[in-house]
Protein backbone atom coordinates (compact mmCIF):
# COMPACT_ATOMS: atom_id res chain seq x y z
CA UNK A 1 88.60 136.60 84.37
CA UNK A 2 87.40 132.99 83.46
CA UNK A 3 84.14 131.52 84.36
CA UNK A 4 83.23 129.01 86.78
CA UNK A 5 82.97 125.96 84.66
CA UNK A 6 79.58 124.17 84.93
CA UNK A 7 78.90 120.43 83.90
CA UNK A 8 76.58 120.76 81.27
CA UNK A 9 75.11 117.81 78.91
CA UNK A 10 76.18 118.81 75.32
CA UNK A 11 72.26 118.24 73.72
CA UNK A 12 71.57 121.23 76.47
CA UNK A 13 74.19 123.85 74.20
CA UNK A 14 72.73 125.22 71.21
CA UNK A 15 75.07 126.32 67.81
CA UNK A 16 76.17 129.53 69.76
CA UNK A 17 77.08 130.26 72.94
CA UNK A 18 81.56 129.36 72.81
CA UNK A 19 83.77 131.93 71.99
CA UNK A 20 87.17 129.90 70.66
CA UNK A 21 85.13 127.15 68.94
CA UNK A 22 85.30 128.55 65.00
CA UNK A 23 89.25 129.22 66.06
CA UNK A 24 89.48 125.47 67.06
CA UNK A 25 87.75 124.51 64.37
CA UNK A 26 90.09 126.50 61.78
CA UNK A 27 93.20 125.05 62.94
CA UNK A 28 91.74 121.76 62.69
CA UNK A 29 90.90 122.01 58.96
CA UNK A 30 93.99 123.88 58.17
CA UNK A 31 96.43 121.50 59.81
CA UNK A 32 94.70 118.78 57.77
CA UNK A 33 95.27 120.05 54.74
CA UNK A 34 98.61 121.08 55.00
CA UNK A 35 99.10 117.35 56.21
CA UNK A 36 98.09 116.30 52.93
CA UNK A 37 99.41 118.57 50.73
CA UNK A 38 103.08 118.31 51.81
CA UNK A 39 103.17 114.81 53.78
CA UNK A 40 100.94 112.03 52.42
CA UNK A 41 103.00 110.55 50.12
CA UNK A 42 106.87 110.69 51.13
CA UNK A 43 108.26 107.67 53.09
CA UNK A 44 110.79 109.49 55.25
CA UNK A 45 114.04 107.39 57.40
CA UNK A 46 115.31 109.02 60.07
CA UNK A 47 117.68 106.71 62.22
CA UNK A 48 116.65 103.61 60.73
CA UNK A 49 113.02 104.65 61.22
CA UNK A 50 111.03 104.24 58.29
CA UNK A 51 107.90 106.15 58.08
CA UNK A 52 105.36 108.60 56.55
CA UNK A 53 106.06 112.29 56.63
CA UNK A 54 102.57 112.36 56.92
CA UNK A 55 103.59 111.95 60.81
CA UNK A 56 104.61 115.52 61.68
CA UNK A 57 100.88 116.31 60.80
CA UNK A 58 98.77 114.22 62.08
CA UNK A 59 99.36 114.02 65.76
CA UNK A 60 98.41 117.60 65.93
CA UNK A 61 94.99 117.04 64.20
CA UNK A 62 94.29 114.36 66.68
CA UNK A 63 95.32 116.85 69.70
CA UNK A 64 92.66 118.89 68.41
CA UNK A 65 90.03 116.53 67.92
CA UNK A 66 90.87 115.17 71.29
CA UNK A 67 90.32 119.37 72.27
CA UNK A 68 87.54 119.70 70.24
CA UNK A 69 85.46 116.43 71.69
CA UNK A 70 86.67 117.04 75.46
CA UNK A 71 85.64 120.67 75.41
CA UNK A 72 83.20 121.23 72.71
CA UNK A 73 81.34 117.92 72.62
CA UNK A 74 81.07 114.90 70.30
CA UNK A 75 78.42 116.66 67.85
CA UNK A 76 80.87 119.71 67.34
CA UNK A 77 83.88 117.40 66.69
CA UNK A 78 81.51 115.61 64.24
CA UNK A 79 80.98 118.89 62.50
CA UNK A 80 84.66 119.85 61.99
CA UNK A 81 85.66 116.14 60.99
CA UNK A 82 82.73 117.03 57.86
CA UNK A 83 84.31 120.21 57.09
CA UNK A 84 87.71 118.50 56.74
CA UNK A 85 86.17 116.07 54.63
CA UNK A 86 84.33 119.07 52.52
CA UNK A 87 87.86 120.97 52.45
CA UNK A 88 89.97 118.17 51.43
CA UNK A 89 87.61 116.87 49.11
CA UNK A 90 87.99 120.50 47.44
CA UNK A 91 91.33 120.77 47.74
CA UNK A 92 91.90 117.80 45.82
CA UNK A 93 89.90 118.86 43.19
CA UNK A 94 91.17 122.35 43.08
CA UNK A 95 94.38 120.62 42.68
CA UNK A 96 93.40 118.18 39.74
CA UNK A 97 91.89 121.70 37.72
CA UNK A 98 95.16 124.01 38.19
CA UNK A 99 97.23 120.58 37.26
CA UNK A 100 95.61 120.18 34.14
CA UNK A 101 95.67 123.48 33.19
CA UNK A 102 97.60 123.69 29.58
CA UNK A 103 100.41 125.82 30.76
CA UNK A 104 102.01 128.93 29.04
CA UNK A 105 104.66 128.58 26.87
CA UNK A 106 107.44 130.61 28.87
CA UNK A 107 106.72 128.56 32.14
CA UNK A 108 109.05 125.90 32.49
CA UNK A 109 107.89 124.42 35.97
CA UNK A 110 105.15 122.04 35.10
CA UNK A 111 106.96 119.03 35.73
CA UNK A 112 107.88 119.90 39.11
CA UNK A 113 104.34 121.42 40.10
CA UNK A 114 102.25 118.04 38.85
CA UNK A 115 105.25 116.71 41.09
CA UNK A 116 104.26 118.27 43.91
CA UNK A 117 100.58 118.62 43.29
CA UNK A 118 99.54 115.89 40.90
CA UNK A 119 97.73 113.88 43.64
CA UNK A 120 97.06 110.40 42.98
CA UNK A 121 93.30 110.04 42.45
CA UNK A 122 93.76 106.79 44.79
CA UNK A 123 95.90 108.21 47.75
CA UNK A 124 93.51 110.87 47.51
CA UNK A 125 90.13 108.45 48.06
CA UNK A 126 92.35 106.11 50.93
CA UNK A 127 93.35 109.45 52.42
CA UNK A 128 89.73 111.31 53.14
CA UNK A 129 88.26 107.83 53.69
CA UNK A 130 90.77 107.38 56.51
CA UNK A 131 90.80 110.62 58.02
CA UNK A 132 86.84 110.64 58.48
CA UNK A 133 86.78 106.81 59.96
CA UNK A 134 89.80 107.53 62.40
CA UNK A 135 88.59 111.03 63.54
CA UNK A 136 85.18 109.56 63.92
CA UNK A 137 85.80 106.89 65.48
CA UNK A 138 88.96 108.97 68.01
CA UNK A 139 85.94 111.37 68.95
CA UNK A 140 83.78 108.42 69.87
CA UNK A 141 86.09 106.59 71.91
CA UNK A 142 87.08 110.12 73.52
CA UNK A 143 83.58 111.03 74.46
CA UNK A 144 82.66 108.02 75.67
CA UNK A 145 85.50 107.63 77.79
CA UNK A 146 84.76 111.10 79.53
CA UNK A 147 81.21 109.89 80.67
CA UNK A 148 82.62 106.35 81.78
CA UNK A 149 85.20 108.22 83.64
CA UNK A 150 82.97 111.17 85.13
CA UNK A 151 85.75 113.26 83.57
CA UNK A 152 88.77 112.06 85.29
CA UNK A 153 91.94 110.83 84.13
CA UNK A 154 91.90 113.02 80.99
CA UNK A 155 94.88 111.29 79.73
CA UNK A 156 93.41 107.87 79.51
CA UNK A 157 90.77 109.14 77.09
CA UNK A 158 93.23 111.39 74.92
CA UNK A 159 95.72 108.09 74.41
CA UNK A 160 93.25 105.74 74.70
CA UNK A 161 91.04 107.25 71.63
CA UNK A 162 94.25 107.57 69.67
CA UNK A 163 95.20 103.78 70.04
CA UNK A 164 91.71 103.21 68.51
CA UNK A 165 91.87 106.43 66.11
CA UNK A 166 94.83 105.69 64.79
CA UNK A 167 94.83 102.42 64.39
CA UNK A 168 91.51 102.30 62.30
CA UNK A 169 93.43 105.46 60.06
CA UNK A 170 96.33 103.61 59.33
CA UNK A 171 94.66 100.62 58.61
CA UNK A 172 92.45 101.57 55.87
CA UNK A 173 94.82 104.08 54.40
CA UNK A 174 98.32 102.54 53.91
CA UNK A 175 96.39 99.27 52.23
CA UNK A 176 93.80 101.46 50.60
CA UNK A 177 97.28 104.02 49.19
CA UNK A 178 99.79 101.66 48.27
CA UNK A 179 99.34 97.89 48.49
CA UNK A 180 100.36 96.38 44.91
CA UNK A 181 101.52 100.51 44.48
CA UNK A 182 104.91 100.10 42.01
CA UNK A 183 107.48 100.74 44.84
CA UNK A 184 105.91 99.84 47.85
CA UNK A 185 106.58 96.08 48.72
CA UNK A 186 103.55 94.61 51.02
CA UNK A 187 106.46 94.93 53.76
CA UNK A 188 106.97 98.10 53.37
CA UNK A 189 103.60 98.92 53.71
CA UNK A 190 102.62 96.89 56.82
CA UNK A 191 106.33 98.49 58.32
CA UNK A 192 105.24 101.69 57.40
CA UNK A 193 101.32 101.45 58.77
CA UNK A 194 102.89 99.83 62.22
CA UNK A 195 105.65 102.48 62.80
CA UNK A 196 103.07 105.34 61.81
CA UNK A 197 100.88 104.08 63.91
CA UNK A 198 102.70 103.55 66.76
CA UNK A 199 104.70 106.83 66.13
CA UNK A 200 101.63 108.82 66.48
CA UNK A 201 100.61 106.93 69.56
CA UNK A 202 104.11 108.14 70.92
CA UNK A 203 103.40 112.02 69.81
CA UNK A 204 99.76 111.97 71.89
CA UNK A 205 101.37 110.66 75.02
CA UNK A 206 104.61 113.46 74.52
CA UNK A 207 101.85 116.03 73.83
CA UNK A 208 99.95 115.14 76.76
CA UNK A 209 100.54 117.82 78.84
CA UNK A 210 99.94 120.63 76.11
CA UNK A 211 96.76 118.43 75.22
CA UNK A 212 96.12 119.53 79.47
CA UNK A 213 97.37 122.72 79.22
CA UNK A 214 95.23 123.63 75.97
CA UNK A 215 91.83 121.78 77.32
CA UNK A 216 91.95 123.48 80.92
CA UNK A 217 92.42 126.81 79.30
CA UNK A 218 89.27 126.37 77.01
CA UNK A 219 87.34 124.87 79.73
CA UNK A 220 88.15 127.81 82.17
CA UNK A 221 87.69 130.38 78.90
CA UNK A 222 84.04 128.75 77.68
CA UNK A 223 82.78 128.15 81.52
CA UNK A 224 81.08 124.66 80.89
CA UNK A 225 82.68 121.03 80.74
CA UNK A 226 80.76 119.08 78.34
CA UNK A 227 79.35 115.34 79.04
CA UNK A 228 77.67 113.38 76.14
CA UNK A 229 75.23 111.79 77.74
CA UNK A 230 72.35 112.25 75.31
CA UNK A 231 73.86 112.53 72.33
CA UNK A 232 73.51 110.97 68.78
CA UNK A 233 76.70 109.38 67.88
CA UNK A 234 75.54 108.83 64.59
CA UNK A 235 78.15 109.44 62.30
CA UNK A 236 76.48 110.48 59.30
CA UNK A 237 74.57 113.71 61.00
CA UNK A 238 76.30 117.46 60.83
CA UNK A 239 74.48 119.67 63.38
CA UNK A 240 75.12 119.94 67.15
């Protein structure tokens, strides 16, 4: 049976104490890579939408750093937006090592793996640069939010830190990715950053009511709701 759930300031929690946090946490990091590993760079067009497949990704991250801010606190969410940092950071390194590797002989699929894989060092920089400013700044807005509102009207904070969120993502990484990039007119890229943008607006408010459904059940499931009303928004700090 769940706990009561207890307003509690998040300085007052110490590094233990939640039992779904490192499972929140995981998902996070892992839907973020996947996001750039298969979506980053492909300009989809679905019904005379143009856009990034990046999009099927990143509205998910977001739900969970809405999840992990409203439940776990602003610190926490600051902790898992540095691991994704860490893990993509790796990832694309990783990457640029098996790449480069000289290949054997009898293994004709180079080409189509340094298609796939062969990041581009500067999608790579505009990608992490982006995902730590939005996410930082999506958990800022979020916890603030939840104090202004004594921790009503849940949805206002979820789309309300993604307008903000997302808007600071897309605008550092579409310019930062591909503005003078052979193939990517400055039209396309200011149509792609506004539909992306406004697309992944769109997927928070549709998600909504899972974003309800998944927060409730972690609140009821950890016993506390979390208020940061003494924390250190500094963005640069790692520890809770």
């Amino acid at each position: 049976m769940a706990e009561p759930i207890t307003r509690v300031d998040a300085a007052e929690i110490g590094r233990g104490g939640f039992r779904y946090f490192d499972f929140v946490m995981a998902a996070f990091v892992a839907i973020l890579l996947l996001s750039n590993v298969i979506g980053a760079g492909k300009v989809a067009q679905w019904h005379g939408f143009t856009f990034g497949a990046g999009i099927l990704f990143f509205p998910l991250s977001y739900v969970l750093g809405d999840v992990l801010t409203e439940v776990y606190g602003y610190a926490r969410a600051r902790r898992c937006v540095w691991a994704g940092f860490v893990a993509v950071l790796f990832m694309a390194f990783m990457s640029w090592v098996v790449v480069t590797l000289p290949p054997a002989v009898s293994w004709g699929n180079q080409g189509a793996y340094e298609a796939v894989f062969g990041q581009v060092p500067r999608i790579v920089f505009a990608s992490v640069i982006a995902f730590w400013a939005g996410e930082l700044v999506n958990a800022y807005v979020m916890a603030r939010m939840k104090v202004w509102t004594s921790g009503k009207h849940l949805w206002s904070r979820t789309i309300g830190s993604t307008v903000f969120g997302q808007g600071v993502d897309s605008l550092i990484f579409y310019p930062l990715a591909f503005w003078g990039a052979e193939g990517w007119t400055h039209d396309l890229v200011l149509t792609v950053m506004v539909t992306n943008w406004a697309l992944k607006v769109g997927w928070e408010v549709l998600l909504t009511p899972a974003t309800y459904a998944v927060v409730g059940w972690l609140k009821r499931a950890e016993g506390v709701d979390v208020f940061d009303e003494a924390t250190n928004f500094s963005p640069f700090r790692t520890g809770v």
